[in-house]
N, C-alpha and C. Protein backbone atom coordinates (compact mmCIF):
# COMPACT_ATOMS: atom_id res chain seq x y z
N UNK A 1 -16.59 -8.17 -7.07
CA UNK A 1 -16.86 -9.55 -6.77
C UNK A 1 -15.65 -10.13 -6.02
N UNK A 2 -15.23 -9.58 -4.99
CA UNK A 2 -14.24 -9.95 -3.98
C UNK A 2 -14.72 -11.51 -3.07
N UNK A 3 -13.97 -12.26 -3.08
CA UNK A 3 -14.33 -13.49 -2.14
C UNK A 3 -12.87 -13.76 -1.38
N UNK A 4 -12.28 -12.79 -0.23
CA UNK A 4 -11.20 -13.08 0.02
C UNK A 4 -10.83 -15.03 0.58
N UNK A 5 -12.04 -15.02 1.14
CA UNK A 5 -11.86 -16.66 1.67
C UNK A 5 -11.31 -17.76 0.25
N UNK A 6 -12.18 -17.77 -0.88
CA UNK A 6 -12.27 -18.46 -1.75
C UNK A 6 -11.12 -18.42 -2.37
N UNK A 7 -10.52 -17.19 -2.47
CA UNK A 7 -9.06 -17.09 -3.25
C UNK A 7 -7.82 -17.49 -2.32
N UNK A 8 -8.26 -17.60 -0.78
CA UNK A 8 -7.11 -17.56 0.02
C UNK A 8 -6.90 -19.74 -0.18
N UNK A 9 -8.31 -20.19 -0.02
CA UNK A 9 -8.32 -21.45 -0.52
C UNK A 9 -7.63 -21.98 -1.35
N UNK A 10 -7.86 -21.45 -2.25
CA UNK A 10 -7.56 -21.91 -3.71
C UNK A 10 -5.55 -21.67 -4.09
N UNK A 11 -5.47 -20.81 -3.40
CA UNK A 11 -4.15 -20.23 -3.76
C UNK A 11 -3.22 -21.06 -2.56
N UNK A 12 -3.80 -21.70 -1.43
CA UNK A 12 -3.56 -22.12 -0.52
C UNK A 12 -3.16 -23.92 -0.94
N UNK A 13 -4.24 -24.25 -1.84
CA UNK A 13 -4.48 -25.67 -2.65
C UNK A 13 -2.97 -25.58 -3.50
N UNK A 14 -3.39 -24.44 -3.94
CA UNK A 14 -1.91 -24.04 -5.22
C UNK A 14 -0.37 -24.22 -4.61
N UNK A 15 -0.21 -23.57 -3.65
CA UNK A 15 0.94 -23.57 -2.89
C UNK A 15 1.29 -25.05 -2.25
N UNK A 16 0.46 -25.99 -1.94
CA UNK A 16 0.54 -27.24 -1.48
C UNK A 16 0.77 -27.93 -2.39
N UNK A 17 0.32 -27.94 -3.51
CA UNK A 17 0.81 -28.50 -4.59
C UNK A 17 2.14 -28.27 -5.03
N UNK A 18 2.55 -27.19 -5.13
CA UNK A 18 3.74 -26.75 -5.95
C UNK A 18 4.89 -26.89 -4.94
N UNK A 19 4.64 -26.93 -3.39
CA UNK A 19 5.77 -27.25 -2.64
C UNK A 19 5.89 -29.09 -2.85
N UNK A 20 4.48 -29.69 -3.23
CA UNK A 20 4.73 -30.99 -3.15
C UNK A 20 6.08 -31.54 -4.49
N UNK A 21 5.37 -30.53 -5.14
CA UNK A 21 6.27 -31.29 -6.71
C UNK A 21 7.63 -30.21 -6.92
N UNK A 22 8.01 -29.40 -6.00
CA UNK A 22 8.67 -28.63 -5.79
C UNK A 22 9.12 -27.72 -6.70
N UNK A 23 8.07 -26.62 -7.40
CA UNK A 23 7.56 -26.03 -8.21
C UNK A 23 7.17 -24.84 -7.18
N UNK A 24 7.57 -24.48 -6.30
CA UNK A 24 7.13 -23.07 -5.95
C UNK A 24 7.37 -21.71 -6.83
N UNK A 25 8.74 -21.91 -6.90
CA UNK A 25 9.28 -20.67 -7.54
C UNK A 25 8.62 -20.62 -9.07
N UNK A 26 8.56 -21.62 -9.87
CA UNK A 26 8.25 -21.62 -10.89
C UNK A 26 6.70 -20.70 -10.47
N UNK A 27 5.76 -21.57 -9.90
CA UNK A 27 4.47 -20.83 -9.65
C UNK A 27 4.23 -19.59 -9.21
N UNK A 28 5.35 -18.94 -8.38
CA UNK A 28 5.38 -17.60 -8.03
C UNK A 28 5.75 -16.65 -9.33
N UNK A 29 6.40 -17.32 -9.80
CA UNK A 29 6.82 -16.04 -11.21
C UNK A 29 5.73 -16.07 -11.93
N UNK A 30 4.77 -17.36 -11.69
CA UNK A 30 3.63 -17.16 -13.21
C UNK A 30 2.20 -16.45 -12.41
N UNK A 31 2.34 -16.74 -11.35
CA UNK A 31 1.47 -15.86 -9.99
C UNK A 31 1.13 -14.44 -10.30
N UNK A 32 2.70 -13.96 -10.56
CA UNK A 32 2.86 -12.46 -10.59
C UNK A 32 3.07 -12.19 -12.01
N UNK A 33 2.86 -12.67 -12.97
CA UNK A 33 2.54 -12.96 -14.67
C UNK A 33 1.30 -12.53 -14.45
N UNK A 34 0.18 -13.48 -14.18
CA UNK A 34 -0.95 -13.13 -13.91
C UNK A 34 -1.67 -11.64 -13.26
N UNK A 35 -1.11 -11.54 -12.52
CA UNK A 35 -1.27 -10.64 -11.64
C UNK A 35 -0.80 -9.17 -12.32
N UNK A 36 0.26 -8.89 -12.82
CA UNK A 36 0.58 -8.59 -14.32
C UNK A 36 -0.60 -7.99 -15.25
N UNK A 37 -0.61 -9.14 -16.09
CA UNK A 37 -1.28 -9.22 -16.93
C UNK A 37 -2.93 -8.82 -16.38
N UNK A 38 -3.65 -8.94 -15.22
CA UNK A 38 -4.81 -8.50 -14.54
C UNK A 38 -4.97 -7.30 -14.52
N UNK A 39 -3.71 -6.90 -13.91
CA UNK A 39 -3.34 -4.88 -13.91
C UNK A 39 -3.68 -4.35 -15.11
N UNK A 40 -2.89 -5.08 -16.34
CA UNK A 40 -2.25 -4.41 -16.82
C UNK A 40 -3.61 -3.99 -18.67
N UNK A 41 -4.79 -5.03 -18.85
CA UNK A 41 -5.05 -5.32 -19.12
C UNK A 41 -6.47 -6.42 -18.44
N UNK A 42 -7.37 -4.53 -18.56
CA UNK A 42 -9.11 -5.17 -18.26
C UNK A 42 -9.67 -5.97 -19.01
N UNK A 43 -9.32 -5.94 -20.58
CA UNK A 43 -10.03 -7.02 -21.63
C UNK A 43 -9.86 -8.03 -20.89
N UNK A 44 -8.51 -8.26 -20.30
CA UNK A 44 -8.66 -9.54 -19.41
C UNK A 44 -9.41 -10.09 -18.73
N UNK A 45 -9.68 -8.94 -17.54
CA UNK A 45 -10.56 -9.41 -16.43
C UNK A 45 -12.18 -9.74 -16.97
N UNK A 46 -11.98 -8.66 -18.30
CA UNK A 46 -13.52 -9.04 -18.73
C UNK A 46 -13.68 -10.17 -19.00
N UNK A 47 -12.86 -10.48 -19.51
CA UNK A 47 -12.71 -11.89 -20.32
C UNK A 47 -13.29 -13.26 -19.00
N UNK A 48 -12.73 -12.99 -17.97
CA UNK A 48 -12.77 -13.59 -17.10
C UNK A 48 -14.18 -13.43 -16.54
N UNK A 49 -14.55 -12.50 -15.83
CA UNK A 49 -15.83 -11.97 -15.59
C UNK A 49 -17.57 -12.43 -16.12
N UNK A 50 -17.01 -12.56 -17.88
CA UNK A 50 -17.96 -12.72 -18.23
C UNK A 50 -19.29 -13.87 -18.40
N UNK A 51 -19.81 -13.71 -17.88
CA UNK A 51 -21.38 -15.32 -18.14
C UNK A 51 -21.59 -15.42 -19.37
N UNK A 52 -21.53 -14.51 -20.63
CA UNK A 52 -21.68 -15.06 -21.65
C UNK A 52 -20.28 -16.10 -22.71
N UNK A 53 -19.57 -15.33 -22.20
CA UNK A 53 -18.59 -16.69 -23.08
C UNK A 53 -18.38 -17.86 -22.02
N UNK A 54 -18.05 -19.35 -23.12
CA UNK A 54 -18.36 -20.30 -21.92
C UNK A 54 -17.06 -20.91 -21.84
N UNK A 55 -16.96 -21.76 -21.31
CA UNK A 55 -15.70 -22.29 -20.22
C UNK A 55 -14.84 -22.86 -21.42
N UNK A 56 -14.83 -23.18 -22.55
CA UNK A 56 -13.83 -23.81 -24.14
C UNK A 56 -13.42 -23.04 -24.14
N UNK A 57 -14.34 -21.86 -24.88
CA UNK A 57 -13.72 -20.19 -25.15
C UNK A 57 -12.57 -19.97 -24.58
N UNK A 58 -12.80 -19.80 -23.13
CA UNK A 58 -12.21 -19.27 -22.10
C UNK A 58 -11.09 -20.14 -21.86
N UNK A 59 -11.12 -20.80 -22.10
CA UNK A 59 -9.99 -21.75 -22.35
C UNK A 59 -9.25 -21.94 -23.18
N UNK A 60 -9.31 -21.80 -24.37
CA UNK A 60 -8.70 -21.54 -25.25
C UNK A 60 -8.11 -20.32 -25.66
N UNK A 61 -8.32 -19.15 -24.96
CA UNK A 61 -8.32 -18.14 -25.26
C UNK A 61 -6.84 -17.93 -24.01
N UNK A 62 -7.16 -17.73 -22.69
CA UNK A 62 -6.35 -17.99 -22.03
C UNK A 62 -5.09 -18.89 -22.40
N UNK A 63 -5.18 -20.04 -22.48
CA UNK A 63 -4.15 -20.55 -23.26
C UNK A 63 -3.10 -20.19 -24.21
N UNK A 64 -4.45 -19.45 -25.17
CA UNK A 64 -3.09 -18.77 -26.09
C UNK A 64 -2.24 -17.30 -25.84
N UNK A 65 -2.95 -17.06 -24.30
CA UNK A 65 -2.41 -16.13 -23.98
C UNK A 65 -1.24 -16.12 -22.99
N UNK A 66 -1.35 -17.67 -22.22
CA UNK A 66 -0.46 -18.06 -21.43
C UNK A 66 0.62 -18.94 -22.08
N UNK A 67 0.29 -19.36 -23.23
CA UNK A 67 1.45 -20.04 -24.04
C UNK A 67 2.69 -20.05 -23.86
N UNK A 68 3.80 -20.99 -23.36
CA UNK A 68 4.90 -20.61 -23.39
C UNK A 68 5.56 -19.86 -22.02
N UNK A 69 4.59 -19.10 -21.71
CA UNK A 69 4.69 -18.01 -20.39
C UNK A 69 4.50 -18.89 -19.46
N UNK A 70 3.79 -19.72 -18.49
CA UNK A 70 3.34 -20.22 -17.26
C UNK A 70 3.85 -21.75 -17.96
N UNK A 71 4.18 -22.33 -16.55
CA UNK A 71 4.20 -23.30 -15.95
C UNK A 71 3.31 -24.39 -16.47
N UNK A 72 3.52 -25.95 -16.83
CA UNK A 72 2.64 -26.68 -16.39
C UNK A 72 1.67 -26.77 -15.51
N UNK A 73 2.27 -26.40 -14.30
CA UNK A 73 1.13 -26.62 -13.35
C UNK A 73 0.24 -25.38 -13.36
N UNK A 74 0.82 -24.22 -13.27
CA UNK A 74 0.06 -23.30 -13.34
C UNK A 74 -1.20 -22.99 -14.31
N UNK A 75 -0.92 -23.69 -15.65
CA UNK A 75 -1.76 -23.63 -17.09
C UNK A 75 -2.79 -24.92 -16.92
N UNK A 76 -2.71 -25.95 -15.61
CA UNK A 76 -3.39 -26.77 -15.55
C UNK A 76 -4.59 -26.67 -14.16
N UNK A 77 -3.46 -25.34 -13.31
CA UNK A 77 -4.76 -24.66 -12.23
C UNK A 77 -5.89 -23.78 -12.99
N UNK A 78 -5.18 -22.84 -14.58
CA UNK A 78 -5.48 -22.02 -14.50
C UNK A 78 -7.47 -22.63 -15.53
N UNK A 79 -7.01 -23.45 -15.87
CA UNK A 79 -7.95 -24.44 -16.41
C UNK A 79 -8.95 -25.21 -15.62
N UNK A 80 -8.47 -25.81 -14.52
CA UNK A 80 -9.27 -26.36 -13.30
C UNK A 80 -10.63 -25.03 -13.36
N UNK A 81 -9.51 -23.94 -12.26
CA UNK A 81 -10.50 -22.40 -12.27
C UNK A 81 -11.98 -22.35 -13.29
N UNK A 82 -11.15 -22.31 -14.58
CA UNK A 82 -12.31 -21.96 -15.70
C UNK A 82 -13.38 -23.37 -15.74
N UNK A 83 -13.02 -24.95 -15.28
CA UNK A 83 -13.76 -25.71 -15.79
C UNK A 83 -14.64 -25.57 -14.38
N UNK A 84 -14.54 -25.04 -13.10
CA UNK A 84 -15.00 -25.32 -12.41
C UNK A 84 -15.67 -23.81 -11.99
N UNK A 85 -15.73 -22.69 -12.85
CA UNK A 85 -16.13 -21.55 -13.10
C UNK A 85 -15.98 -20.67 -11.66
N UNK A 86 -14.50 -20.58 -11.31
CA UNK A 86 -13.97 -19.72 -11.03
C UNK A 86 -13.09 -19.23 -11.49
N UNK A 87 -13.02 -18.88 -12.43
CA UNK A 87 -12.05 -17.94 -12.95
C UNK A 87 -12.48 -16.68 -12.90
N UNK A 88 -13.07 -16.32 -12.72
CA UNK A 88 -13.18 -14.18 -12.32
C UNK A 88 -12.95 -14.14 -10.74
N UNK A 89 -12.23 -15.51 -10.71
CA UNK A 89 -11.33 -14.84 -9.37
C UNK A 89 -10.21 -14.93 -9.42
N UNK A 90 -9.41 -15.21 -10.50
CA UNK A 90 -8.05 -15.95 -11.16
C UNK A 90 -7.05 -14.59 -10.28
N UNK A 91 -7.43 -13.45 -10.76
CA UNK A 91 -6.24 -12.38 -10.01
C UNK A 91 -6.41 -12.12 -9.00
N UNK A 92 -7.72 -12.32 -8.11
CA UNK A 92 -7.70 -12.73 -6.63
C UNK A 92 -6.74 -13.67 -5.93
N UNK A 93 -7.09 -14.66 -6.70
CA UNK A 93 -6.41 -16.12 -6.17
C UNK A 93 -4.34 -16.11 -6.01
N UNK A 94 -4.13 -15.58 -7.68
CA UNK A 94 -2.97 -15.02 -7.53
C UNK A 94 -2.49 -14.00 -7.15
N UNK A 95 -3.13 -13.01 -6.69
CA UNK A 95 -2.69 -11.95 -5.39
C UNK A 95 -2.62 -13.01 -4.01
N UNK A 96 -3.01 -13.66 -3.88
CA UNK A 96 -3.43 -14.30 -2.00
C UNK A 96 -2.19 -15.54 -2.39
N UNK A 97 -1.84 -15.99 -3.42
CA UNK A 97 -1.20 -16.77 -3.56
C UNK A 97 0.55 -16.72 -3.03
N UNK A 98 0.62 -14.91 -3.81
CA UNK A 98 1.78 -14.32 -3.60
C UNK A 98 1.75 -14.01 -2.38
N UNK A 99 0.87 -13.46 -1.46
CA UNK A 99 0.64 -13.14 -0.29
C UNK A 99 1.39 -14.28 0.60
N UNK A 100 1.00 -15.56 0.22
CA UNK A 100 1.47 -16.82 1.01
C UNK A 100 2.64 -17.35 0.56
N UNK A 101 2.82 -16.97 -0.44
CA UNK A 101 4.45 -17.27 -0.64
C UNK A 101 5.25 -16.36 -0.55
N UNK A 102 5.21 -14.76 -0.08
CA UNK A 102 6.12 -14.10 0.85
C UNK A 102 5.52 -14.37 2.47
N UNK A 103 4.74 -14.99 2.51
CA UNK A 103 4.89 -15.02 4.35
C UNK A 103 5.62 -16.39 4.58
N UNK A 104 5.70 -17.59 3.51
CA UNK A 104 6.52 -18.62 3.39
C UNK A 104 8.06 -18.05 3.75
N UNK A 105 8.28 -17.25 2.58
CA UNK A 105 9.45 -17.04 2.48
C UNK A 105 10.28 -15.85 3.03
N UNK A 106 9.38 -15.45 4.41
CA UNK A 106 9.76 -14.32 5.48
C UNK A 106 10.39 -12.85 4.11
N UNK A 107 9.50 -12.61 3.27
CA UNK A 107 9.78 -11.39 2.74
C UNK A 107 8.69 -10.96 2.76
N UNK A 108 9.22 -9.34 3.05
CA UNK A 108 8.40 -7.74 3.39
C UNK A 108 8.26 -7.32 2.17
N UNK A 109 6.98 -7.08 1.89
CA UNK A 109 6.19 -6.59 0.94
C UNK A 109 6.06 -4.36 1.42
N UNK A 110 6.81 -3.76 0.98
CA UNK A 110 7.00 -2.78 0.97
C UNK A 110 6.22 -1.64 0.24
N UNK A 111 5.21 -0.89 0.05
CA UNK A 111 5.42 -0.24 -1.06
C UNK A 111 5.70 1.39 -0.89
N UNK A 112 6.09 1.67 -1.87
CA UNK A 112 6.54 3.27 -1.56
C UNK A 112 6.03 4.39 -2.78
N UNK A 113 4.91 5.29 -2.24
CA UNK A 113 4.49 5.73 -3.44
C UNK A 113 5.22 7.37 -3.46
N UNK A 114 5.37 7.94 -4.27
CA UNK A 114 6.25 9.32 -4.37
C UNK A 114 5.00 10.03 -5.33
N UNK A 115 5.58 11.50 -5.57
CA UNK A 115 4.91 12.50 -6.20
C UNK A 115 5.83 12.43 -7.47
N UNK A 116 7.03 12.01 -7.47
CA UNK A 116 8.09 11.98 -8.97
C UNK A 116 8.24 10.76 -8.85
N UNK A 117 8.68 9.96 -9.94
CA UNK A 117 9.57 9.01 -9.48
C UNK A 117 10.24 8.97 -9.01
N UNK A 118 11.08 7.92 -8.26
CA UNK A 118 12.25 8.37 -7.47
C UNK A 118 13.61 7.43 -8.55
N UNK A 119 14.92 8.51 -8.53
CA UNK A 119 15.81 8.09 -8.97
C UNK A 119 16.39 6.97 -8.09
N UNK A 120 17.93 6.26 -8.89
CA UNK A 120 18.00 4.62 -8.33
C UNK A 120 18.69 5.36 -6.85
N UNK A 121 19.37 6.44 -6.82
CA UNK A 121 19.88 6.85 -5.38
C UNK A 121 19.17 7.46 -3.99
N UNK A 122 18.23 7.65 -4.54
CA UNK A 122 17.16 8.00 -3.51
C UNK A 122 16.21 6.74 -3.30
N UNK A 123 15.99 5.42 -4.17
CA UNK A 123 15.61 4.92 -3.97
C UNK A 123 16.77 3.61 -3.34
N UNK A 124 17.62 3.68 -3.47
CA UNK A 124 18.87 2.57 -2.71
C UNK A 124 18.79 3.32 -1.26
N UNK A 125 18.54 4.73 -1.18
CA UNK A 125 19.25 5.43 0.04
C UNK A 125 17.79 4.74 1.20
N UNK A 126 16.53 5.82 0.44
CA UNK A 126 15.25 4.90 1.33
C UNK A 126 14.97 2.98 1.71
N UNK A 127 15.61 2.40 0.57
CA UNK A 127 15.40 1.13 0.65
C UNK A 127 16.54 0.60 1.86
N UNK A 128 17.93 1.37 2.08
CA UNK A 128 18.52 1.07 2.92
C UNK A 128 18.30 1.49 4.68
N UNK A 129 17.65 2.40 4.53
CA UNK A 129 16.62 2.74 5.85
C UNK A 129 15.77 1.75 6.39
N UNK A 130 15.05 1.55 5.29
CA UNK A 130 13.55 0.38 5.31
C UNK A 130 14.42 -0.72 5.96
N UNK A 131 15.00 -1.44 5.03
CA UNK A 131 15.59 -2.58 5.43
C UNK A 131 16.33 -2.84 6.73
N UNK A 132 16.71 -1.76 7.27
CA UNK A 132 17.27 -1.39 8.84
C UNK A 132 16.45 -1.55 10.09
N UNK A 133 15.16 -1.59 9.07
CA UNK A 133 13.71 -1.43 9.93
C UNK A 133 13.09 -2.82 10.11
N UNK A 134 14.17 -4.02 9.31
CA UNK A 134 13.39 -4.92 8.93
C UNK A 134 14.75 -5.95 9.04
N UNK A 135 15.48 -6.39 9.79
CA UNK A 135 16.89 -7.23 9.90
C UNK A 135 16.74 -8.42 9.64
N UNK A 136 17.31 -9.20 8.69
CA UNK A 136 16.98 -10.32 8.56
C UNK A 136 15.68 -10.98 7.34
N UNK A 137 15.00 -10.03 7.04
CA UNK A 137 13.76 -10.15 6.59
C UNK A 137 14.26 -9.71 5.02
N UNK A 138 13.65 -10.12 3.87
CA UNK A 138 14.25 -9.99 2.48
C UNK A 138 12.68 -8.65 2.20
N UNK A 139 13.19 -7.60 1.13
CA UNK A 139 11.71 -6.66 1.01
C UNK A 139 11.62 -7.02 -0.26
N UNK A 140 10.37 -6.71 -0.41
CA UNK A 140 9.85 -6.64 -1.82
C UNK A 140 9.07 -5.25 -2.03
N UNK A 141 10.13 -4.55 -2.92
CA UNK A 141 9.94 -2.97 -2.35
C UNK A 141 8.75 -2.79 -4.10
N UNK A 142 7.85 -2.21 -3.88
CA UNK A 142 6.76 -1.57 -5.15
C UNK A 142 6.80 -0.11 -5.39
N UNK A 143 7.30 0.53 -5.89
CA UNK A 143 7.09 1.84 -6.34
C UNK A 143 5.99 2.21 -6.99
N UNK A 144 5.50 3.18 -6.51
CA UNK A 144 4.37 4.37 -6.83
C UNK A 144 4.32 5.56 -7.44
N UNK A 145 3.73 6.15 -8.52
CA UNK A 145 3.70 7.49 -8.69
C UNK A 145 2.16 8.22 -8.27
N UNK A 146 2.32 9.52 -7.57
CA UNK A 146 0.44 9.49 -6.92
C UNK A 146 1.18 11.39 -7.51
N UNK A 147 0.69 11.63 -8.34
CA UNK A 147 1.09 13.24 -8.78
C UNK A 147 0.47 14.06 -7.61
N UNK A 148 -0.91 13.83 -6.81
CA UNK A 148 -1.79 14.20 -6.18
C UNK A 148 -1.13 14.51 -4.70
N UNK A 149 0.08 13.61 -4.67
CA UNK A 149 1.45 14.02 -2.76
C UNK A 149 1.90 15.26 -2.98
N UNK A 150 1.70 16.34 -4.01
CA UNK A 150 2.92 16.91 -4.28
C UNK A 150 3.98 16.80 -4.22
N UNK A 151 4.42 16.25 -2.79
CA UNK A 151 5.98 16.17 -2.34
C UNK A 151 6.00 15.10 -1.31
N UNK A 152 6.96 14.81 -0.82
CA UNK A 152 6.89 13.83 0.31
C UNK A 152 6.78 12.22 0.16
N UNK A 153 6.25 11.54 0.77
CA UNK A 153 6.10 9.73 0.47
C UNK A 153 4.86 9.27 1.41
N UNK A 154 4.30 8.03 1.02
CA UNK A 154 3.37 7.37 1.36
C UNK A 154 4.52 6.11 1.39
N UNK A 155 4.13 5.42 2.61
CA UNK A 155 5.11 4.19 3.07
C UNK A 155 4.47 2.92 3.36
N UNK A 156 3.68 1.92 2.86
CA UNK A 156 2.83 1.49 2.91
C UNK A 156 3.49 -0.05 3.64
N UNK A 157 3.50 -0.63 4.45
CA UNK A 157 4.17 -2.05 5.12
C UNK A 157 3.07 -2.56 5.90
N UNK A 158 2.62 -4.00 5.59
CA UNK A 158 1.79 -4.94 6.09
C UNK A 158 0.73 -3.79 6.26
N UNK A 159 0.04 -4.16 7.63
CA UNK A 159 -1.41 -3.05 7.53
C UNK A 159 -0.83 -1.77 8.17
N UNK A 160 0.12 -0.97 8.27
CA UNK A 160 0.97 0.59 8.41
C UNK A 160 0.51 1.27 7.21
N UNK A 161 0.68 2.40 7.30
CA UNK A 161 0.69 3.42 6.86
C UNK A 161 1.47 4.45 6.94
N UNK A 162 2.52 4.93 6.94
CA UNK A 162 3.46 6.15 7.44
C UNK A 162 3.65 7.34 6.02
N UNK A 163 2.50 8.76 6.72
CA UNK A 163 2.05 9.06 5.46
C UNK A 163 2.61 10.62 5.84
N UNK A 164 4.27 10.62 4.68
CA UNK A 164 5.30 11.78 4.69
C UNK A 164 4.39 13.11 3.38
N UNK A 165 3.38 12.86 3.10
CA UNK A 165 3.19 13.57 1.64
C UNK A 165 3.17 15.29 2.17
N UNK A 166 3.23 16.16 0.91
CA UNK A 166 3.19 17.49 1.50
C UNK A 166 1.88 17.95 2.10
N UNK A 167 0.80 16.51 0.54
CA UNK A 167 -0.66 16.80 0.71
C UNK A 167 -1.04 16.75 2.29
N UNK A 168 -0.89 15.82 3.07
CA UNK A 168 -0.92 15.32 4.19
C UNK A 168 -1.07 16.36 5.08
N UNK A 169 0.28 17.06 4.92
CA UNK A 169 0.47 18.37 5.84
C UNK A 169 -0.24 19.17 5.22
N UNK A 170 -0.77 19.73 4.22
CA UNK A 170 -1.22 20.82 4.07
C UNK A 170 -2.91 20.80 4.59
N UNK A 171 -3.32 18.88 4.52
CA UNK A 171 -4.51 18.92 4.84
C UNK A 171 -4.80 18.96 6.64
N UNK A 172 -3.38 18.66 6.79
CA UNK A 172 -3.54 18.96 8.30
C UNK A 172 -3.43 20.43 9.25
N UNK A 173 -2.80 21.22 7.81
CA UNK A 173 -2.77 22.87 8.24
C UNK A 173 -4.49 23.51 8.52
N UNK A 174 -5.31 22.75 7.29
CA UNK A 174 -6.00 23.31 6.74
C UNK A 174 -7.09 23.09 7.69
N UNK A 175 -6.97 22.01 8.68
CA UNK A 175 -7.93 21.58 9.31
C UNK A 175 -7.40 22.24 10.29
N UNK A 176 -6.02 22.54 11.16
CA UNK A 176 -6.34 23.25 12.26
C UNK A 176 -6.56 24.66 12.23
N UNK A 177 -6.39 25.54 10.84
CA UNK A 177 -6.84 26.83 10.77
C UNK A 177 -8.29 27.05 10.64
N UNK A 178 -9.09 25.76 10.46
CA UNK A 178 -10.72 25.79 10.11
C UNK A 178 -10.94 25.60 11.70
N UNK A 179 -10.40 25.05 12.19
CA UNK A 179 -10.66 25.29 13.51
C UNK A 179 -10.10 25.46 14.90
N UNK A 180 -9.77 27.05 13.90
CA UNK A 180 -8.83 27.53 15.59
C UNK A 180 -9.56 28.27 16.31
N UNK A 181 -9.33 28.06 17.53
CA UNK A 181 -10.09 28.38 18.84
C UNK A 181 -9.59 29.33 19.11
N UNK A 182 -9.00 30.20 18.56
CA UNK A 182 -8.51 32.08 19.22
C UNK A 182 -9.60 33.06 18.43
N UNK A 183 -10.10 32.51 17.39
CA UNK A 183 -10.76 32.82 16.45
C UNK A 183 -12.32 33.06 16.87
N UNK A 184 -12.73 33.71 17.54
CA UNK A 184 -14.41 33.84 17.77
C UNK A 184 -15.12 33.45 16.68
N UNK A 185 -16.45 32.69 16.61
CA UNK A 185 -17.02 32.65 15.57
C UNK A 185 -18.04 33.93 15.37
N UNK A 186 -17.95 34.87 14.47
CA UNK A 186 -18.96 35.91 14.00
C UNK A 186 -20.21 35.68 13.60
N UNK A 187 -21.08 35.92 14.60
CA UNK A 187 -22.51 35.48 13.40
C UNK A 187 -23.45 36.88 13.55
């Protein structure tokens, strides 16, 4: 149930607000709370999702889960959402939200997925490359584990792709030995 328009709105409403009362930062940390907590934890999204529990519930429930954690303003969007029954787009809205408050704040959204984790020196050494690639610009680097690269990296920046994995190459061996042309076909 993707509505990229509706969340870009809404998160768009959010950001106008919070620059008005000058509450950005506060809203970005509870943005990515959310966003968080969405990942991290489907009971959630069910929670959100669902037509049978109704908008009190859901309100109350949320609440005691945001207690303490979020923002005024944020605990009073996140309520709007539910009274006005969008909330099973709540981690939409705060993905597109964050989206607009790193293009606010000229930072590169990076991510880097590996086959191991990567230790802090291989990851200072790559992050100091990246950033060479990027002057001036602050990153917001995401680490990945994909067991499935064997070896190598997936480099993921704005809509790029720069894809180092071993898998990569081996699927690219595999395709030019399926079809090499020195090879007669036997039938």
């Amino acid at each position: 149930m993707q509505n990229p328009r509706l969340a870009s709105r809404y998160a768009k409403s959010l950001v106008d607000l919070a620059l008005e009362k000058s509450l950005l930062e506060p809203a970005y940390t509870d943005m990515k709370l959310l966003v968080s907590i969405a990942k991290s934890n489907p009971d959630v999204v069910s929670l959100l999702k669902s037509p049978i529990i109704k908008a009190d519930k859901k309100n109350s429930i949320l609440s005691a889960i945001l207690a303490g954690k979020v923002s005024e303003l944020t605990s009073a969007f996140v309520t709007l959402l539910v009274n006005k029954g969008r909330e099973a787009f709540l981690p939409e809205i705060a993905a597109a939200f964050i989206e607009q408050y790193q293009a606010i704040k000229h930072i590169h959204k990076v991510k880097i997925t590996t086959a191991v984790p990567l230790d802090t020196a291989a990851l200072a050494a790559l992050t100091a490359r990246i950033q060479a690639s990027f002057p001036g610009q602050q990153l917001d680097i995401e680490t990945d584990v994909k067991e499935s690269l064997i070896g190598g990296f997936l480099l993921e920046t704005g809509n790029q792709l720069f894809d180092g994995s071993v898998a990569r190459n081996l699927e690219d061996l595999r395709k030019n030995f399926s079809g090499n042309a020195y090879v007669p076909a036997i039938h």
